[in-house]
Protein backbone atom coordinates (compact mmCIF):
# COMPACT_ATOMS: atom_id res chain seq x y z
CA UNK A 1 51.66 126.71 120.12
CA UNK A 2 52.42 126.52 116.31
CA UNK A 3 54.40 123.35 114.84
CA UNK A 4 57.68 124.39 113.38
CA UNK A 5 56.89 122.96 109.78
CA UNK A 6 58.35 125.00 107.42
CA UNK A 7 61.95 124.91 107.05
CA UNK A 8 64.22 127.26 104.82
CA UNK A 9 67.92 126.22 104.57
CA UNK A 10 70.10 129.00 103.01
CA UNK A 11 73.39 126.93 101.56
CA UNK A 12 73.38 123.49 99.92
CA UNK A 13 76.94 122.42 101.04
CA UNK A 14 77.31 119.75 103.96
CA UNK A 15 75.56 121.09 106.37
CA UNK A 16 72.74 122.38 104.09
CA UNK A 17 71.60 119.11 102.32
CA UNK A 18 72.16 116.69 105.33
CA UNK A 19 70.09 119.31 107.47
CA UNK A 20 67.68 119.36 104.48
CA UNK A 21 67.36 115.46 104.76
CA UNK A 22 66.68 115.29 108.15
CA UNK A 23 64.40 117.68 108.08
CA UNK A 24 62.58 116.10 105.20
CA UNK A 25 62.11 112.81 107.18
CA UNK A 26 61.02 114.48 110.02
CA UNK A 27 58.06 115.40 108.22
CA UNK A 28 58.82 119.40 107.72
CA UNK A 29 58.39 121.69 104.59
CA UNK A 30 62.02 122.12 103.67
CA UNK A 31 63.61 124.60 100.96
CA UNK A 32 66.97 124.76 100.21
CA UNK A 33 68.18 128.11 98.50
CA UNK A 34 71.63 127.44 96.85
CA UNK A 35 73.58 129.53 94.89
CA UNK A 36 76.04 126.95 92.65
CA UNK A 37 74.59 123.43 92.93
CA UNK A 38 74.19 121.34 96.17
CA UNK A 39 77.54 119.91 97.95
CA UNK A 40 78.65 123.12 97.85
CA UNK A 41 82.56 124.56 97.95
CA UNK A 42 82.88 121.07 99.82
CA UNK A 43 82.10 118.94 96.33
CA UNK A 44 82.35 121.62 93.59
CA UNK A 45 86.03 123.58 94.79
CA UNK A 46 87.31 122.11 98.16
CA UNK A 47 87.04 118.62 99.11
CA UNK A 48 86.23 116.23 96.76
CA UNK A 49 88.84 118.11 93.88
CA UNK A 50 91.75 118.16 96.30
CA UNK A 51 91.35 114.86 97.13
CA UNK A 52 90.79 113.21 93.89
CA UNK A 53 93.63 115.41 92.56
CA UNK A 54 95.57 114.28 95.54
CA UNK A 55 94.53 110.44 95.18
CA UNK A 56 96.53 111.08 91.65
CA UNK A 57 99.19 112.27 93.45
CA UNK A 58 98.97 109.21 96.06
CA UNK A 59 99.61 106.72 93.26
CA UNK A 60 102.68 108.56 92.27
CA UNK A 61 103.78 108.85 95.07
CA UNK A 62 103.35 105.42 96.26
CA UNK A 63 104.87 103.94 92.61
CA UNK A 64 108.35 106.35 92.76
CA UNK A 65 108.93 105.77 96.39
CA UNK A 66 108.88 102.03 96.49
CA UNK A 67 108.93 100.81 93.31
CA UNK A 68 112.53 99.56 93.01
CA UNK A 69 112.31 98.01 96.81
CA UNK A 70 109.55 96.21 95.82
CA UNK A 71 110.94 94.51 92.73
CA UNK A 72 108.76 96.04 90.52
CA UNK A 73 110.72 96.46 86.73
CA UNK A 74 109.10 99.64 84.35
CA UNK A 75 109.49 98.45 80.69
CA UNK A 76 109.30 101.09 78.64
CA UNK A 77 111.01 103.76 77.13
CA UNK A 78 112.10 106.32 80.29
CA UNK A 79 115.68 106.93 80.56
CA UNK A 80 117.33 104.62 83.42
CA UNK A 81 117.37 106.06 87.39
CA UNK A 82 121.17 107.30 86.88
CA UNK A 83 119.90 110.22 84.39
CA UNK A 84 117.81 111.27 87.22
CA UNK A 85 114.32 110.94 85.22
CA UNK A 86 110.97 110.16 86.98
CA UNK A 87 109.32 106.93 85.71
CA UNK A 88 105.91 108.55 85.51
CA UNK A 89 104.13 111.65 84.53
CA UNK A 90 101.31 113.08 84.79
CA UNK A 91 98.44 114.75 82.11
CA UNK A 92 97.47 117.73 84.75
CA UNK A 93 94.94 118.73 81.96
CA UNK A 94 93.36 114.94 82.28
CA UNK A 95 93.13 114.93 85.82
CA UNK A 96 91.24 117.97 86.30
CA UNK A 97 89.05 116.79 83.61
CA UNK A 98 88.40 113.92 86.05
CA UNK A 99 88.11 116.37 89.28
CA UNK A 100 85.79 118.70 87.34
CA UNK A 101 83.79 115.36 86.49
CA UNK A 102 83.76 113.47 89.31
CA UNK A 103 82.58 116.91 91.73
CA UNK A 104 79.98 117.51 89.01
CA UNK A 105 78.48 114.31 89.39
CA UNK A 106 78.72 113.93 92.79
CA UNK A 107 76.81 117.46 93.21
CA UNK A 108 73.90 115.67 90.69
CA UNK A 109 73.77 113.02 93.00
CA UNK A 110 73.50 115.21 96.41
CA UNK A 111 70.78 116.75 94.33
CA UNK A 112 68.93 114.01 93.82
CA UNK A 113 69.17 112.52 96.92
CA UNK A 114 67.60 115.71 98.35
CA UNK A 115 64.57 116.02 95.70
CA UNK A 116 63.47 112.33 96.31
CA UNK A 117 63.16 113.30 100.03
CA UNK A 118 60.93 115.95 99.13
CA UNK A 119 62.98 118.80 99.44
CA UNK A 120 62.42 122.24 97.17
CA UNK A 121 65.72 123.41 95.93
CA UNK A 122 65.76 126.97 94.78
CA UNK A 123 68.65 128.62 92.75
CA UNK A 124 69.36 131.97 94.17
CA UNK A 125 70.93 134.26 96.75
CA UNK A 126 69.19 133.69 100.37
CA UNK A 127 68.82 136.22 102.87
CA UNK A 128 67.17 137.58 106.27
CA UNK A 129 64.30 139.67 105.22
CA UNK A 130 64.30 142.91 107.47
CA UNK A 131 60.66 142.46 109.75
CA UNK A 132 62.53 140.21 112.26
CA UNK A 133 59.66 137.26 113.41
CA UNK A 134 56.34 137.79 113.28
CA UNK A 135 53.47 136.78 115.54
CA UNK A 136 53.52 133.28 114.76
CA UNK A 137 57.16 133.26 115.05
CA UNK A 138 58.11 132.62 111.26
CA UNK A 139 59.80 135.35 109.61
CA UNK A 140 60.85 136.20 105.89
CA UNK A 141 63.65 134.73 103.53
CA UNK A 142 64.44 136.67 100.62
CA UNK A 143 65.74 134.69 97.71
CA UNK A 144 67.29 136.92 94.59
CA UNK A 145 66.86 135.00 91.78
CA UNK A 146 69.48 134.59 89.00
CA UNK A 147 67.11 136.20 86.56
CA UNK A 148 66.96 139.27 88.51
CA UNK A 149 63.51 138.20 90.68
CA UNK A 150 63.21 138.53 94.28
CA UNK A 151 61.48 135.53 95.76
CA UNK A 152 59.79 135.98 98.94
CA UNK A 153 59.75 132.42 101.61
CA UNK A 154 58.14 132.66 104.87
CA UNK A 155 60.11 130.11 107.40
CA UNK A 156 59.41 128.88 110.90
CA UNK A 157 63.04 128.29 111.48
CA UNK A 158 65.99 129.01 109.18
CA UNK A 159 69.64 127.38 109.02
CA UNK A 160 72.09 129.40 107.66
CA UNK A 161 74.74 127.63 106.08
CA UNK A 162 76.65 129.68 103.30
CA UNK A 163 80.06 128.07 103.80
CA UNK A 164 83.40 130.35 103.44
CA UNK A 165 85.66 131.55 100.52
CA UNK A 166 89.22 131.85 99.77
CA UNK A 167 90.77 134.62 101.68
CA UNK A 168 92.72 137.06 99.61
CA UNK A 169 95.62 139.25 100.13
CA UNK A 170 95.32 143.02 99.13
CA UNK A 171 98.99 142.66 97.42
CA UNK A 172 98.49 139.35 95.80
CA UNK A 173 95.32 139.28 93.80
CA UNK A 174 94.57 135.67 91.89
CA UNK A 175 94.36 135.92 88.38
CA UNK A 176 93.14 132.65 87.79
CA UNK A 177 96.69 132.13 85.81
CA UNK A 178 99.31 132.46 87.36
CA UNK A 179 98.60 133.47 91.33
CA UNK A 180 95.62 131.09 92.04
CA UNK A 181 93.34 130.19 95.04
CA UNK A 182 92.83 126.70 96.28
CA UNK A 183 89.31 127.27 93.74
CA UNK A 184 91.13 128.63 90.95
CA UNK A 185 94.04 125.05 90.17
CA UNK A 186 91.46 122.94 88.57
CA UNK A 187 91.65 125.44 85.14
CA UNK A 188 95.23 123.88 84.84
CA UNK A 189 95.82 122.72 81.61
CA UNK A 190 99.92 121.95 82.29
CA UNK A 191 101.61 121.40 85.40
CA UNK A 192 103.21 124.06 87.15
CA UNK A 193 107.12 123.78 86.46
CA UNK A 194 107.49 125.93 90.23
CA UNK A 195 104.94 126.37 92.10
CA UNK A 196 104.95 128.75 95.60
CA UNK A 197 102.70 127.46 97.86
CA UNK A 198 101.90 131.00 100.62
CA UNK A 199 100.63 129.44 103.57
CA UNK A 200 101.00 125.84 105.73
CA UNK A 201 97.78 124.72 107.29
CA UNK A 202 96.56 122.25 105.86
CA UNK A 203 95.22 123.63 102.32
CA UNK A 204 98.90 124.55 101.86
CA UNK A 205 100.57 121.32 103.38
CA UNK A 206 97.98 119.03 101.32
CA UNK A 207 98.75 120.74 98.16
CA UNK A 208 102.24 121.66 98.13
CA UNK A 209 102.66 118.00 98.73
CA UNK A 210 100.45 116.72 95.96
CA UNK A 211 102.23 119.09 93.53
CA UNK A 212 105.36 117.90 94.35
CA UNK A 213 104.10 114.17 93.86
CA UNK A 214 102.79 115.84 90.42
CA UNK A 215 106.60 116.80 89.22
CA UNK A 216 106.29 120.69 90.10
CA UNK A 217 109.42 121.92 92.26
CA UNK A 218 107.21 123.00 94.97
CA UNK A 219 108.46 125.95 97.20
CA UNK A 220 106.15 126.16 100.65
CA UNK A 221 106.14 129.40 102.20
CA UNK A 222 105.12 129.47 106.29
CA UNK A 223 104.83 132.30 108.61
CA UNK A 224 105.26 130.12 111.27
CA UNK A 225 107.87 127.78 112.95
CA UNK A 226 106.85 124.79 111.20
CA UNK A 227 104.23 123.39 108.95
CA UNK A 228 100.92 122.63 110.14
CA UNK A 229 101.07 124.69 113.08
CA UNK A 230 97.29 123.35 114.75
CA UNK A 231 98.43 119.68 114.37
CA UNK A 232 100.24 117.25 116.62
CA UNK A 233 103.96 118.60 116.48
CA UNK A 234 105.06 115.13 116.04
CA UNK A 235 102.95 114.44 113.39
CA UNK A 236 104.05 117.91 111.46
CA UNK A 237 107.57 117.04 112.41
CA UNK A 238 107.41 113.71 110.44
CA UNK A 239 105.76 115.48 107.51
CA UNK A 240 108.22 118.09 107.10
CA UNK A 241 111.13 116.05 107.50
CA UNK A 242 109.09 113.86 104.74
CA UNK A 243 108.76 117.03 101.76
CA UNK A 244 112.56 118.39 102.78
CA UNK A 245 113.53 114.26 101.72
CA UNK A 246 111.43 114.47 98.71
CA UNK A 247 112.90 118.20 97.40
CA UNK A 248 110.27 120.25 98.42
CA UNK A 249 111.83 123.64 100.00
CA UNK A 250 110.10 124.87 103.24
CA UNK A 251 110.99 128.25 104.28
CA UNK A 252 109.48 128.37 107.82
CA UNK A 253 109.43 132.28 109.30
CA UNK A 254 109.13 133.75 106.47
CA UNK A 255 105.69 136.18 105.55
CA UNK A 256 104.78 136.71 102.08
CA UNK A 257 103.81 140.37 102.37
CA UNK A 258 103.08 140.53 97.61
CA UNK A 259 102.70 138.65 94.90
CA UNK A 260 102.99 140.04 91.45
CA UNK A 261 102.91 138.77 87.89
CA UNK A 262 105.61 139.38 85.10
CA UNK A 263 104.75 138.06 82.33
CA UNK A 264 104.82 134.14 82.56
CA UNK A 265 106.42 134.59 86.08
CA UNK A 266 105.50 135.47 89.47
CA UNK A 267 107.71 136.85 92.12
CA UNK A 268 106.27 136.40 96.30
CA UNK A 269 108.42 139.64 97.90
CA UNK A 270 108.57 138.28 101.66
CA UNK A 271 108.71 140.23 104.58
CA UNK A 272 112.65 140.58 105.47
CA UNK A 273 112.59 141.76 101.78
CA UNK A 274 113.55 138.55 100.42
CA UNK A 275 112.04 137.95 96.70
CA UNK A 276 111.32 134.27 95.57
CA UNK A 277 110.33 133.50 91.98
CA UNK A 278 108.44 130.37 90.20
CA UNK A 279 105.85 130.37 87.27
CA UNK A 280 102.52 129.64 89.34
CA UNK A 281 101.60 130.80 93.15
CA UNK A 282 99.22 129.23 94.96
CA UNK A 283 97.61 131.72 97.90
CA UNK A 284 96.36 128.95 101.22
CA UNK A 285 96.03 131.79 103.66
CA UNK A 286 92.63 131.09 105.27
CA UNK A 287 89.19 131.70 104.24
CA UNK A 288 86.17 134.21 104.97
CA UNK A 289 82.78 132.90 106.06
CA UNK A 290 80.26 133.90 103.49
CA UNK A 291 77.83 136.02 106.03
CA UNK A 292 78.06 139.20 104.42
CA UNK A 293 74.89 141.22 102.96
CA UNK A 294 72.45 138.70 103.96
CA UNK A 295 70.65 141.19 106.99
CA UNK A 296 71.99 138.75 109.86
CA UNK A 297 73.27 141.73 112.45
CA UNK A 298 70.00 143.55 111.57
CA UNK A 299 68.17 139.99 112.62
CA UNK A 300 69.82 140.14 115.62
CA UNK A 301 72.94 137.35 114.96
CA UNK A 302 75.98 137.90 116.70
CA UNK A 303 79.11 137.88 114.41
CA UNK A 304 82.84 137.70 115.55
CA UNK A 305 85.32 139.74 114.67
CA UNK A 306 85.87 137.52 111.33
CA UNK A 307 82.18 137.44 110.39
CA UNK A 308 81.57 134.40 111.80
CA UNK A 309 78.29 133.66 112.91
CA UNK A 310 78.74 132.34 117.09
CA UNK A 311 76.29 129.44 117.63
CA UNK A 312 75.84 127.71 120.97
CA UNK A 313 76.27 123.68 120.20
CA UNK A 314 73.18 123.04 119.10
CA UNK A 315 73.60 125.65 116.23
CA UNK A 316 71.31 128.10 117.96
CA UNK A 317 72.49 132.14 116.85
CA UNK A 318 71.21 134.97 118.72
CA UNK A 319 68.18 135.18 117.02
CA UNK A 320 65.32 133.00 117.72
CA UNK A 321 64.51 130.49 115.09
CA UNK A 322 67.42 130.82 113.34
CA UNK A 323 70.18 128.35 113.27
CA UNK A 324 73.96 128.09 111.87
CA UNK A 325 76.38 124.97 110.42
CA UNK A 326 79.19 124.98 108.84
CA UNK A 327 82.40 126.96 107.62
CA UNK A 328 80.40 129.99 108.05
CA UNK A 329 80.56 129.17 111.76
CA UNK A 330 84.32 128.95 112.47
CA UNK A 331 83.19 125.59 114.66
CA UNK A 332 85.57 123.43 113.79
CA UNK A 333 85.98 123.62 109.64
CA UNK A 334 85.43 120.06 108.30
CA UNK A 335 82.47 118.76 106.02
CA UNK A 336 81.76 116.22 108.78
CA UNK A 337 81.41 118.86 111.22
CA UNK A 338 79.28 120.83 109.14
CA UNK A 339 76.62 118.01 108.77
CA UNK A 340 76.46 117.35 112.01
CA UNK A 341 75.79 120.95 112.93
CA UNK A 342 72.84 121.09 110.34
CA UNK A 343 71.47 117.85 111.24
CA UNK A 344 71.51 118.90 115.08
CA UNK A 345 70.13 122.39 114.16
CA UNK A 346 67.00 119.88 112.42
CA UNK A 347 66.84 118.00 115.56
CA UNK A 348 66.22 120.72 118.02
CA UNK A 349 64.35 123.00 115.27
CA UNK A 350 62.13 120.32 115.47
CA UNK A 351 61.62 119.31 118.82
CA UNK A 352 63.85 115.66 118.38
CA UNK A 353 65.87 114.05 120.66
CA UNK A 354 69.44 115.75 120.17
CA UNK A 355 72.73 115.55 121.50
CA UNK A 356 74.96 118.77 121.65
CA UNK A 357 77.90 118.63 119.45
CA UNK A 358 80.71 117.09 121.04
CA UNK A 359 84.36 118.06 119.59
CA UNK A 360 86.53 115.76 121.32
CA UNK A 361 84.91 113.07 119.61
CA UNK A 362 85.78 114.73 115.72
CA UNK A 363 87.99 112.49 113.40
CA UNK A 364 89.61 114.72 111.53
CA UNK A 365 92.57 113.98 108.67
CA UNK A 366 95.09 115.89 106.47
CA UNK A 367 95.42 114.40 103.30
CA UNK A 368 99.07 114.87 102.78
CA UNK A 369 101.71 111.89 102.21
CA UNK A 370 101.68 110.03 104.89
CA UNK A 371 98.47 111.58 106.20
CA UNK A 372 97.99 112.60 109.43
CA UNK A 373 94.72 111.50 111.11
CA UNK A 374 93.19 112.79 114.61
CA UNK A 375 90.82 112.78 117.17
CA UNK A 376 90.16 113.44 120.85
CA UNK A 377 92.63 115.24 123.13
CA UNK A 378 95.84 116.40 121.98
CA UNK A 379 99.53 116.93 123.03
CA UNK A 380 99.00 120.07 123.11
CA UNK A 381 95.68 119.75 125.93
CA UNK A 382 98.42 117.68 127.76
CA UNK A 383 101.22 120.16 127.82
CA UNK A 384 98.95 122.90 128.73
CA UNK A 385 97.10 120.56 132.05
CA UNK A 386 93.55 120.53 130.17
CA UNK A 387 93.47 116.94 129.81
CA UNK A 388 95.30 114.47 132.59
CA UNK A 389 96.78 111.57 130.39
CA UNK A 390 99.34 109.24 129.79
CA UNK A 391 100.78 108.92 126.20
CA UNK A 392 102.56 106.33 124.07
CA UNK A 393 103.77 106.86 120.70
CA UNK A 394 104.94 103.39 118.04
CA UNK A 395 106.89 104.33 115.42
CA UNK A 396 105.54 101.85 112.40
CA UNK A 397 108.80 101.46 111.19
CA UNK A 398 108.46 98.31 113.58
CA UNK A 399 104.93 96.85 111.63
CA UNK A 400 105.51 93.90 109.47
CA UNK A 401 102.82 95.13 107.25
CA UNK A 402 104.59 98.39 106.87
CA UNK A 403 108.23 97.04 106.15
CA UNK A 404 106.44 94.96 103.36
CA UNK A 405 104.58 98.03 101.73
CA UNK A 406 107.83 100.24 102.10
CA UNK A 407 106.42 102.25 105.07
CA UNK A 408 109.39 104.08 106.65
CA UNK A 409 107.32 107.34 107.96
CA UNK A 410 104.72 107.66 110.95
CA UNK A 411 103.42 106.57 114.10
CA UNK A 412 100.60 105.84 116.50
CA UNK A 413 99.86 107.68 119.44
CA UNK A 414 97.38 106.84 122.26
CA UNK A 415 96.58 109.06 125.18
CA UNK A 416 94.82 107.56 127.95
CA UNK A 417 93.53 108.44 131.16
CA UNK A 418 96.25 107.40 134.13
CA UNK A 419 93.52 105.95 136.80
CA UNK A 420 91.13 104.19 134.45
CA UNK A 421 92.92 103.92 131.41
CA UNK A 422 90.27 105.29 128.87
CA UNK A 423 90.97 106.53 125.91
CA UNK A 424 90.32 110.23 125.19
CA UNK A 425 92.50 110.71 122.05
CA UNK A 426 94.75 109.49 119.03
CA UNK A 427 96.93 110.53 116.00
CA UNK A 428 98.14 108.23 113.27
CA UNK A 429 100.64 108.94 110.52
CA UNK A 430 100.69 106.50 108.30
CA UNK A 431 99.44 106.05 104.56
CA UNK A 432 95.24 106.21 104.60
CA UNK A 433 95.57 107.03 108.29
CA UNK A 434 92.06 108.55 107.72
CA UNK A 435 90.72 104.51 107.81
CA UNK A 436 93.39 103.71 110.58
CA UNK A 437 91.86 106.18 112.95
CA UNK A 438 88.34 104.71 112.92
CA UNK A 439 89.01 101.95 115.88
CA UNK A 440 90.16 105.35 117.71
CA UNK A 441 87.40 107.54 117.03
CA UNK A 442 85.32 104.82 118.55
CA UNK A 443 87.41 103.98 121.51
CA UNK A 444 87.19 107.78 122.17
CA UNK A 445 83.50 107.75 121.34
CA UNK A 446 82.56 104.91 123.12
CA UNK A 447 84.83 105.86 126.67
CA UNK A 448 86.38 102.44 126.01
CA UNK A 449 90.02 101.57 127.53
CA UNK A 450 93.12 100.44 126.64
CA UNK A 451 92.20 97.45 127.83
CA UNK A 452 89.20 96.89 125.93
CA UNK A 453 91.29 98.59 122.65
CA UNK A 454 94.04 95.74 123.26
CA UNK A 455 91.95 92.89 123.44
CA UNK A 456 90.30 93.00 120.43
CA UNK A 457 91.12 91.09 117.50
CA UNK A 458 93.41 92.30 115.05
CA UNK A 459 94.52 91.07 111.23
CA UNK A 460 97.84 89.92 111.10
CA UNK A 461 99.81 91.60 109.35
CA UNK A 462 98.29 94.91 109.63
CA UNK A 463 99.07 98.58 110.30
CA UNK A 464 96.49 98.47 112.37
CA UNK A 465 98.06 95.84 114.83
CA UNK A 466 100.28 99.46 115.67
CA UNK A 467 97.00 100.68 117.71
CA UNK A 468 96.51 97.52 119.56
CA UNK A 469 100.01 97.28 120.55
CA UNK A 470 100.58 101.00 121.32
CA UNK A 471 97.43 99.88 123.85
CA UNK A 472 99.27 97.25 125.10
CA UNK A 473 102.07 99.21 126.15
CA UNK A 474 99.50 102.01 127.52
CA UNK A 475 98.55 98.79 129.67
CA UNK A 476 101.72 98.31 130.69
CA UNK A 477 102.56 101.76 131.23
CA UNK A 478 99.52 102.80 133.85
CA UNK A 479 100.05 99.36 135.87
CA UNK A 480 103.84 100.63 135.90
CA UNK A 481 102.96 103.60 137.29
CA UNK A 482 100.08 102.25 140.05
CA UNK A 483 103.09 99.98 141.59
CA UNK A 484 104.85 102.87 141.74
């Protein structure tokens, strides 16, 4: 039997470069064929921009909200709080500077990461090359070149990992202008005086509130009931009650079926006919997994009907030797997910210890104001009798560390198993829930109980004391209900 030594990775995002690594230190020949740089949409367009646009956004946020509670006097030359001005501004054209920077570097230092381990990076379009495997059970990558040249790779196992791309509307086309995708905002020079946000998962929710935290008069547009429709309706309750406070105006129900440009305006014609105006739209209505043209159905890999590529949990595709992470698997679509997918796909490719990817243990977070941070089962598994479990929620209005930071707005939740008590999920809203929900994700991890979660040490004052008590009362709760 041949050793699987030679490793071709098509996509440098997440689950390109961490499979790459792996792979590297596992002893293989690995080459990484990337198109724009290495981090991918993740660094370069999604994840790191929003986020350090949004930590801009935090600040302000943080400053306007609490400001006066806290004592805090601004000596300078705004007008006083009875003329209705904001205290601070923002210099959009500064902080995307910064984005643009910060992704930029952070790409250089994926890249070198990746080159010190060994790796080849190759700029270039990957794809399947049409023989299908040969004897030995390699089989062809084709890389096109940017100069026009078609490189030809032969790989013993291949991980496709491509990543997705904004998903457009035939009737509202970006211009890069004025109608924008989630890509496109970081061109800004000035902030957008009103900006219509189409769409409220969380691309939409995360920037229609950072815009609004900005200074624009942020319209969010949802086809649905509420905002962030997949998330804990508790949590999205808190957050929409949250923007409606703060000004924003969320028009739930209502489609955007166009979007067109008039001069230095834009008009979103919904679907009951009504028209809505502003000077910038921003389109957050999904994305499309970047698995066209590269000869996978011809190789034998199963695509659903969004083009996603279907992997088993250990990234296998239909196609021997070939493996899948990422966005361009419709897995679950978070940068941490993605790496773990490639670095499993490594593991197995080359014959590792590995443990199937488990998604009831994913921390995931949406990076609004307050975020919203989960893992494990949900209400939702609950409601529907997928997951047995007992649930407490703790409003942090109650913390002492949140009354002295001028926390008003979320919650912890615990769900536990009723015999034994475990743990099997969490959601926090609360300012940098994404740290909070660490002790969670391990509790969930881990199969620890409330018991175990209770007993352990917490700072006083913290936010964090929230999750211990909540266990407490989870305690309480399940010895409540075995008297009973």
């Amino acid at each position: 039997m041949v050793s699987v030594t030679r490793i071709v990775i098509i996509g440098g995002g997440p689950g390109g470069y961490e499979a790459a690594l792996v792979a590297a230190q596992l002893g293989a020949e690995v080459t990484v064929v990337d198109r724009d740089g290495l981090g991918g949409s993740a660094v370069l367009t999604d994840c790191v921009p929003s986020k350090t646009l949004i930590a801009t956004a935090e600040v302000m946020t943080t400053f306007d909200s609490s400001y006066e509670e806290l004592g805090i006097l601004v000596a300078d030359d705004t007008p006083p709080l009875e003329q209705a001005a904001r205290v601070i501004g923002v210099d959009l054209g500064k902080v995307n500077r910064r984005v643009k920077r910060l992704a930029i570097a952070q790409s250089h230092d994926i890249t070198q990461s990746v080159t010190r381990a060994g790796v080849t990076v190759l700029r270039g379009r990957g794809r399947l090359g049409s023989g299908g495997q040969d004897v030995d059970g390699s089989r062809e990558v084709l890389v096109d070149a940017p100069d026009g040249t078609v490189q030809s790779l032969r790989a013993d196992a291949v991980l496709i990992a491509t990543g997705a791309h904004p998903r457009e509307l035939p009737d509202a086309q970006p211009d890069g202008e004025r109608i924008l995708t989630w890509t496109q905002v970081y061109d800004l020079e000035e902030l957008p005086r009103e900006l219509i946000v189409v769409g409220s998962g969380v691309t939409g929710a995360e920037f229609a509130g950072a815009y609004q935290a900005l200074g624009s008069k942020v319209t969010l547009v949802s086809s649905r009931d509420r905002v962030l429709p997949g998330e804990d309706p508790d949590a999205a309750e808190v957050l929409e009650d949250v923007f409606r406070r703060r000004g924003m105006n969320v028009m739930g129900r209502s489609r955007a079926e166009s979007v067109k440009r008039i001069g230095d305006r834009v008009e979103v014609t919904l679907a009951d006919g009504k028209v809505i105006e502003g000077s910038h739209c921003l389109m957050a209505v999904g994305s499309v997994p970047n698995t066209s043209e590269m000869g996978l159905e011809e190789a034998g890999i199963k695509l659903n009907d969004w083009g996603q590529i279907q992997v088993d949990r250990v990234s296998r595709t239909t196609a021997p030797g070939v493996y899948a992470a990422g966005d361009c698997t419709g897995v679950f679509m978070l940068a941490s997910v993605a790496a773990m997918q490639g670095r499993i796909a490594m593991y197995h490719a080359l014959g590792d210890a590995v443990q199937p990817l488990n998604l009831k243990t994913v921390a995931s977070n949406v990076f609004t104001d307050p975020e919203i941070a989960t893992v494990g089962y949900t209400a939702a598994d609950v409601e529907c009798g997928k997951m047995d479990a007992v649930v407490v929620k703790l409003p942090l209005r109650g913390n002492p560390r949140a009354k002295m930071q001028g926390i008003r707005d979320g919650f912890v939740k615990l769900f536990c198993r009723p015999g034994t008590g475990i743990v099997v999920g969490g959601v926090v809203v609360a300012p940098r829930a994404s740290e909070l929900i660490h002790p969670i994700s391990l509790a969930v991890d881990a199969n620890l109980t409330v018991e175990q979660v209770a007993s352990a040490f917490t700072v006083y004052p913290s936010v964090s004391g929230s999750t211990a008590e909540a266990a407490r009362q989870l305690h309480i709760r399940k010895r409540a209900d075995g008297e009973s």
